[in-house]
C-alpha atoms as a PDB file:
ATOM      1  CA  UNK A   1       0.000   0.000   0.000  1.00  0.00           C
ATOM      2  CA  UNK A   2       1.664   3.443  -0.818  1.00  0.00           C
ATOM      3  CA  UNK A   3       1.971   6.066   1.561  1.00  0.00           C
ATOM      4  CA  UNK A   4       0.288   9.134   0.915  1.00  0.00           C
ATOM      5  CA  UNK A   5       2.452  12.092   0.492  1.00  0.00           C
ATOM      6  CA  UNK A   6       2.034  15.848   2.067  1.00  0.00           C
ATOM      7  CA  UNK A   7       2.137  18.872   0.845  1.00  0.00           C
ATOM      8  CA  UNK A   8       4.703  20.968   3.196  1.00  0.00           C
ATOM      9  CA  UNK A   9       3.898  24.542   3.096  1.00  0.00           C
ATOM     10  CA  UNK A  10       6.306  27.166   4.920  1.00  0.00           C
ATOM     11  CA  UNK A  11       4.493  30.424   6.693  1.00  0.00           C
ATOM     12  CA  UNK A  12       5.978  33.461   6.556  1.00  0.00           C
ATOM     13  CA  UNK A  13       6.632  33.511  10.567  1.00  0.00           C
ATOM     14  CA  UNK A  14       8.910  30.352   9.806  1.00  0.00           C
ATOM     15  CA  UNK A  15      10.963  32.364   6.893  1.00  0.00           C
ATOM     16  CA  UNK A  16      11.496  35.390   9.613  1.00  0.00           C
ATOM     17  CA  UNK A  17      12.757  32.839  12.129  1.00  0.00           C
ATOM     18  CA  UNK A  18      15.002  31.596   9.583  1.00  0.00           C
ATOM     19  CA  UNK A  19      17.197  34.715   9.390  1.00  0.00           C
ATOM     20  CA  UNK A  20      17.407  35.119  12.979  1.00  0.00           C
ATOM     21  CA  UNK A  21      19.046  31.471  13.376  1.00  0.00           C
ATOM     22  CA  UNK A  22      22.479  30.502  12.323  1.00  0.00           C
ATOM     23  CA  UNK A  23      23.265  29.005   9.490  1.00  0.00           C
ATOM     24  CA  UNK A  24      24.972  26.027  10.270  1.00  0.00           C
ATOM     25  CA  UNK A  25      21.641  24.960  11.531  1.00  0.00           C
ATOM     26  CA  UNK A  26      19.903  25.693   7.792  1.00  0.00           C
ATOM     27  CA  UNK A  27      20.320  22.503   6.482  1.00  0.00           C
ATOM     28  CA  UNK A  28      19.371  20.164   9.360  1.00  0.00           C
ATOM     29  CA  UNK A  29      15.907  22.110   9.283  1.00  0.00           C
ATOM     30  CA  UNK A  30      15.113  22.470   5.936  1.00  0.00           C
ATOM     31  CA  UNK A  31      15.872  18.680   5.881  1.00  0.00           C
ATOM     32  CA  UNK A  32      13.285  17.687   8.589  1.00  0.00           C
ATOM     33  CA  UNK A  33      10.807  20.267   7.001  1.00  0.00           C
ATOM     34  CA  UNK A  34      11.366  18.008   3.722  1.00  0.00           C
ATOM     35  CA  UNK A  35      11.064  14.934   5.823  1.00  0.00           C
ATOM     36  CA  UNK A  36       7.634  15.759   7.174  1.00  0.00           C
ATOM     37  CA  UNK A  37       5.543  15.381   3.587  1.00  0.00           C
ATOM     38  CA  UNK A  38       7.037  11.319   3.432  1.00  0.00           C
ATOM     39  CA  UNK A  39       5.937  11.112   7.406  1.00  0.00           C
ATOM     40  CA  UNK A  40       4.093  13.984   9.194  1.00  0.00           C
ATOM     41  CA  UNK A  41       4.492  11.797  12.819  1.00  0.00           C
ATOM     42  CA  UNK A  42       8.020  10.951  12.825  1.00  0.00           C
ATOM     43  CA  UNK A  43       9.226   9.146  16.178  1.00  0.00           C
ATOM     44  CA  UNK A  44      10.624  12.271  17.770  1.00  0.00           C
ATOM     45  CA  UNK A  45       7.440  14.576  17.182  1.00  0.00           C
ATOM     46  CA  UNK A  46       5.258  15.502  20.331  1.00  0.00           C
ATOM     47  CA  UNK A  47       1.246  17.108  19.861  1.00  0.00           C
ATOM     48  CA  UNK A  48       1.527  20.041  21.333  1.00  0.00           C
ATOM     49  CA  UNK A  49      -1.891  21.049  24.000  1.00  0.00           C
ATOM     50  CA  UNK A  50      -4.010  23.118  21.833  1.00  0.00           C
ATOM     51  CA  UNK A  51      -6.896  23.347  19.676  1.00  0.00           C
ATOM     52  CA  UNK A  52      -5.362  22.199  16.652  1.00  0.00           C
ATOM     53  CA  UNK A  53      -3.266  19.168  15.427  1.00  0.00           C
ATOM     54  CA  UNK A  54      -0.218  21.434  16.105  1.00  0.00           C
ATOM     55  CA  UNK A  55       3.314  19.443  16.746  1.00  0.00           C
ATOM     56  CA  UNK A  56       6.656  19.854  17.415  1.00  0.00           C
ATOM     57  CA  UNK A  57       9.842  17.981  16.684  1.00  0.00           C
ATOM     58  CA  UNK A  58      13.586  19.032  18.332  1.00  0.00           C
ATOM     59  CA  UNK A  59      16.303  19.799  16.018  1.00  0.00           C
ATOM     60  CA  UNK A  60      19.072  20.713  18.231  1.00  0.00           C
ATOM     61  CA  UNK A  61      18.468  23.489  20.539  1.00  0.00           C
ATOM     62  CA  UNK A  62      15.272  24.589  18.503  1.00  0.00           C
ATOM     63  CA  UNK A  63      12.154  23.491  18.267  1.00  0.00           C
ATOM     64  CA  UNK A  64      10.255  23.289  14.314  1.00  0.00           C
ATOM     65  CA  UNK A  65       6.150  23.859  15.686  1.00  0.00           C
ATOM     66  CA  UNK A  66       4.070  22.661  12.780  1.00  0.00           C
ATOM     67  CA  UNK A  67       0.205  22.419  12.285  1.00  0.00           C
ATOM     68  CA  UNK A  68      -1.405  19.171   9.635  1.00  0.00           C
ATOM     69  CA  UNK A  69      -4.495  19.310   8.032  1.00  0.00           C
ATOM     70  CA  UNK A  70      -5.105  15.925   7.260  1.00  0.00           C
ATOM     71  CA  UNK A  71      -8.124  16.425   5.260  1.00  0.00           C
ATOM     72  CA  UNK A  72      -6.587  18.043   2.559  1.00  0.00           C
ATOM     73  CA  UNK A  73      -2.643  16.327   3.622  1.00  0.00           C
ATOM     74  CA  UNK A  74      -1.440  19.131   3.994  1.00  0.00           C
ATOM     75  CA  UNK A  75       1.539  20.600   6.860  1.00  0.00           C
ATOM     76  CA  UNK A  76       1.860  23.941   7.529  1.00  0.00           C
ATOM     77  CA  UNK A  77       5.678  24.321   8.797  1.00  0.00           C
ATOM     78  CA  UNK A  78       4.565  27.493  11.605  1.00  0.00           C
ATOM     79  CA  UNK A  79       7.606  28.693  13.154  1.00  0.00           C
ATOM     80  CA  UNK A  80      11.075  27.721  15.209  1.00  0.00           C
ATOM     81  CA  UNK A  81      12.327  29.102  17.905  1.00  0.00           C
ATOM     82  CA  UNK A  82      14.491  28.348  21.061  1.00  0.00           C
ATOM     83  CA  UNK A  83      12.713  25.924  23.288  1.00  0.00           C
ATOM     84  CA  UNK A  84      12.505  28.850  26.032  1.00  0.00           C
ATOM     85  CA  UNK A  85      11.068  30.994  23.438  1.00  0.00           C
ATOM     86  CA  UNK A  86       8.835  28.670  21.731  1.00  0.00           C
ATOM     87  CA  UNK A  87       6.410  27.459  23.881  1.00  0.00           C
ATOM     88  CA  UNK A  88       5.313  31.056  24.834  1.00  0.00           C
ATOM     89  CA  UNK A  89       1.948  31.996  23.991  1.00  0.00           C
ATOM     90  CA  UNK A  90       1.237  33.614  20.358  1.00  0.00           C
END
């Protein structure tokens, strides 16, 4: 049986993260973002207590919060932060 793929789409709050994070970091995120459509529950991801299917996984110090619609298999990649920082109310 194959495995449905998701579409992976980056919000803007992500992108402005981005430039505020080192860039020896870059490629390790961009490559779990990528890693998400093939399997949007990977082994290190934890739901997150809110309203929404909202997620995070660990990649390093920083934590990659993401939100799937699995309805239309879709994964909205929302933002990354410190885990001090990212946990903080928006």
């Amino acid at each position: 049986m194959a495995q449905n793929k998701f579409r992976v789409e980056v919000r803007p709050a992500l992108q402005r993260d981005l430039k505020k994070i080192d860039l020896r970091y870059h490629k390790a995120i961009w490559d779990k973002i990528e890693a998400l459509a093939e399997d949007p529950l990977p082994y290190d991801c934890a739901k997150l207590k809110t309203e929404k299917a909202m997620f995070r996984i660990r990649i390093g110090v920083y934590r990659l919060v993401y939100e799937i619609d699995w309805k239309n298999a879709i994964i909205y990649a929302a933002y990354i932060k410190t885990r001090q920082s990212s946990y903080k109310k928006r």
